[in-house]
Protein backbone atom coordinates (compact mmCIF):
# COMPACT_ATOMS: atom_id res chain seq x y z
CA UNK A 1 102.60 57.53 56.19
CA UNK A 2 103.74 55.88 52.94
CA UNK A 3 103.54 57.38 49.86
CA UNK A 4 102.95 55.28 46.91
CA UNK A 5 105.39 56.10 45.28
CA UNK A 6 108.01 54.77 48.01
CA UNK A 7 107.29 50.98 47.60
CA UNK A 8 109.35 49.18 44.99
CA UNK A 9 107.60 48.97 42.07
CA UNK A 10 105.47 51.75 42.36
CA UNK A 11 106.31 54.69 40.57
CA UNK A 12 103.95 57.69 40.17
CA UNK A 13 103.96 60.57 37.69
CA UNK A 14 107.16 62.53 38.84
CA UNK A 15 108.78 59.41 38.15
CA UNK A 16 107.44 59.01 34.62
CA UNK A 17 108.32 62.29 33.92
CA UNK A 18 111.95 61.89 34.52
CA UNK A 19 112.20 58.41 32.70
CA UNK A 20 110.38 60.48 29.61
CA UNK A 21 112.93 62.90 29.73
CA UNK A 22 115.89 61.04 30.04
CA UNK A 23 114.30 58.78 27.43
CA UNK A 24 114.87 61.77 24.96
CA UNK A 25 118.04 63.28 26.27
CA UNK A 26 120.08 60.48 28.52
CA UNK A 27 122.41 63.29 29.06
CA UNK A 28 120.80 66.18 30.44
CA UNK A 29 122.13 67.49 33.99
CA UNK A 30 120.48 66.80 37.30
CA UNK A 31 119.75 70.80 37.19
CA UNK A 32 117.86 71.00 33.72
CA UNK A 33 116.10 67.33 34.50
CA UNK A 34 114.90 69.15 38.34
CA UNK A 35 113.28 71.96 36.28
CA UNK A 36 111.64 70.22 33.79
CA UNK A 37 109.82 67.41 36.11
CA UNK A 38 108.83 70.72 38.23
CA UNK A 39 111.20 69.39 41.47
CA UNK A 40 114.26 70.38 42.48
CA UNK A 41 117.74 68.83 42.65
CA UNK A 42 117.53 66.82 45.74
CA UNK A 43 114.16 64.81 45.15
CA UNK A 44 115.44 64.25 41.64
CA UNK A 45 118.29 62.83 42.31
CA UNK A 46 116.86 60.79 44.92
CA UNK A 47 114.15 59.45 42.32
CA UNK A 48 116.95 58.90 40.06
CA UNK A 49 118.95 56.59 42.10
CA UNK A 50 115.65 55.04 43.08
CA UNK A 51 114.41 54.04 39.28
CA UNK A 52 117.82 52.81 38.67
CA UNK A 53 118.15 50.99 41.82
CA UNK A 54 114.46 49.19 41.24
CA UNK A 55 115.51 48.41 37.28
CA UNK A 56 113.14 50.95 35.94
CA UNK A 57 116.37 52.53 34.32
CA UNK A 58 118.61 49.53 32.99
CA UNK A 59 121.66 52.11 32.21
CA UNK A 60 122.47 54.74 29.89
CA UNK A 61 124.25 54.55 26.81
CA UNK A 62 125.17 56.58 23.18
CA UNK A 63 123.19 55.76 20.44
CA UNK A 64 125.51 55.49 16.84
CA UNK A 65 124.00 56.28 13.27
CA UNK A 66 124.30 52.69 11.68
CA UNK A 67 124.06 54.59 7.89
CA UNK A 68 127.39 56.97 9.27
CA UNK A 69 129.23 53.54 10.25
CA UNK A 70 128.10 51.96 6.85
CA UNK A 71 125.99 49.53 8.27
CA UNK A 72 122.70 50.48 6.48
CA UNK A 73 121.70 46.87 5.59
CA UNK A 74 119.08 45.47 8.27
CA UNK A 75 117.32 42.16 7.53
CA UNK A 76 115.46 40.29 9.82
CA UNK A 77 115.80 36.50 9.73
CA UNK A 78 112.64 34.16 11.44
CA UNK A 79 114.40 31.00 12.61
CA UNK A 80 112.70 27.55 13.34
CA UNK A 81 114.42 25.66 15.48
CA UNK A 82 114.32 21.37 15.72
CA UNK A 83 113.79 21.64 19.27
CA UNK A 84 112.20 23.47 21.65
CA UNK A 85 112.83 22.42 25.20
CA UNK A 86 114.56 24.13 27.66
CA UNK A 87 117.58 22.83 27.13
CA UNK A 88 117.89 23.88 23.28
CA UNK A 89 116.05 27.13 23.71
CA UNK A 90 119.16 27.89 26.60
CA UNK A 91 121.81 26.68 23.83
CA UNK A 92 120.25 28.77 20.83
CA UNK A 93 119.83 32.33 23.73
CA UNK A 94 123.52 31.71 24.51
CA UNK A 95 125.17 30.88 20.86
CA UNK A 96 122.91 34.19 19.49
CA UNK A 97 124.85 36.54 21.95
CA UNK A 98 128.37 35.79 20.16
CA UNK A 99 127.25 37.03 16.53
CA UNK A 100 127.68 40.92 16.81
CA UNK A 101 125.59 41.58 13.63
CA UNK A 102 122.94 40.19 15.53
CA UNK A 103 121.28 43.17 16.87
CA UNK A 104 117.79 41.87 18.52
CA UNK A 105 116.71 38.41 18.79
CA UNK A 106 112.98 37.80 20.29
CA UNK A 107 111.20 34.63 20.95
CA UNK A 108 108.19 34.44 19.28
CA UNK A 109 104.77 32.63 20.00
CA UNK A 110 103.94 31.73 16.15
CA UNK A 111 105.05 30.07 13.07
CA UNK A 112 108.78 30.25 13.70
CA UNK A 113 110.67 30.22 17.21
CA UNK A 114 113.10 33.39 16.69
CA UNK A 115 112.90 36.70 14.98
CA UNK A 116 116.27 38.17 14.66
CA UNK A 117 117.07 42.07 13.31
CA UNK A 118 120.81 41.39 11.65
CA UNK A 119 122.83 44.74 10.51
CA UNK A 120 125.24 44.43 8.17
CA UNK A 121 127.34 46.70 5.69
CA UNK A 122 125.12 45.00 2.43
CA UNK A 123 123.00 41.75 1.01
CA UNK A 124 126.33 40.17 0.53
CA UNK A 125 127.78 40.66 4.66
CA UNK A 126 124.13 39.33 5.13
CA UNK A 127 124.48 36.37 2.99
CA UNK A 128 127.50 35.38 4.77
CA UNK A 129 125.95 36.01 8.40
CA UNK A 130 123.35 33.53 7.63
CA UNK A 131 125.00 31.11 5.91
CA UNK A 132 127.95 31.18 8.44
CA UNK A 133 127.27 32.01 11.38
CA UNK A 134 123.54 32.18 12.16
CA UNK A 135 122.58 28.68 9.94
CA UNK A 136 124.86 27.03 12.33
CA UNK A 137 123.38 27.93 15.44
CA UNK A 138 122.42 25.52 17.89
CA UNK A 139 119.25 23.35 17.17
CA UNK A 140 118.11 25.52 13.68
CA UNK A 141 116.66 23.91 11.53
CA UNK A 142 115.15 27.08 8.84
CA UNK A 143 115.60 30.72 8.36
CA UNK A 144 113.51 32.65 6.26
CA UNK A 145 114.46 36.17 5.59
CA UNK A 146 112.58 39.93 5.25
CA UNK A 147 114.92 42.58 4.03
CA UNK A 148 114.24 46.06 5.62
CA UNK A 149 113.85 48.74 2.99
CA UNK A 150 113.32 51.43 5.04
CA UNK A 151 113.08 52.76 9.05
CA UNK A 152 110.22 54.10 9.60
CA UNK A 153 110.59 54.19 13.23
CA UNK A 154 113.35 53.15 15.08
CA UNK A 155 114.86 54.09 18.50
């Protein structure tokens, strides 16, 4: 008989379990993930290769301390753009991946199209990511900018 858990797209609580602790500690061995989801090696592993087979897990990665690499400036820029068909929106999603300050960029349903979080070394780097690079982007027509003072939360 199937288990639930054995259809794509159905994960149960074993499964959320491991994706919790990986979520704190990408890192940790196979051995120390088995005993604390309460399963040993085998079915772990085999869950493992089945949440990143199914996209649950996109990939693993280190994260870096923006503040140690002097980039401690974060700003987030709402951009309008002139158009909005499919064909601009495609343009704008492409042109956004080439700026490497450009950490996030969301589509929004609101005021403005875009909300992009931008880190940069200071106001100044800022200033010149706007007015360079992200003013010219395809099809923008405004930018207004909020100026993070703090992190309060941030993975």
């Amino acid at each position: 008989m199937e288990r639930k858990s054995d259809r794509p797209g159905d994960i149960d609580h074993f499964d959320r379990k491991i994706m919790d602790v990986l979520v704190g500690d990408g890192r940790v061995s196979v051995t120390d993930l088995a005993d604390k989801v309460g399963l040993s090696k085998t079915p772990v592993n085999a869950r493992l290769k089945r949440l990143m087979q199914d996209g649950f897990i996109l990939g693993f990665r280190a994260v870096l301390n923006p503040k140690k690499l002097g980039l401690d400036h974060v700003a987030f820029a709402e951009v309008k753009l002139s158009d909005t068909r499919e064909t601009a929106l495609n343009a704008f999603n492409a042109a956004v991946w080439r700026i490497p300050e450009v950490e996030e960029c969301h589509m929004i349903a609101g005021r403005f199209d875009y909300l992009l979080k931008i880190r940069t070394p200071n106001i100044r780097r800022y200033r010149e990511v706007l007015g360079e690079k992200i003013s010219s982007l395809p099809f923008v027509a405004s930018t207004s900018t909020s100026v993070a003072m703090e992190a309060v939360k941030e993975r």
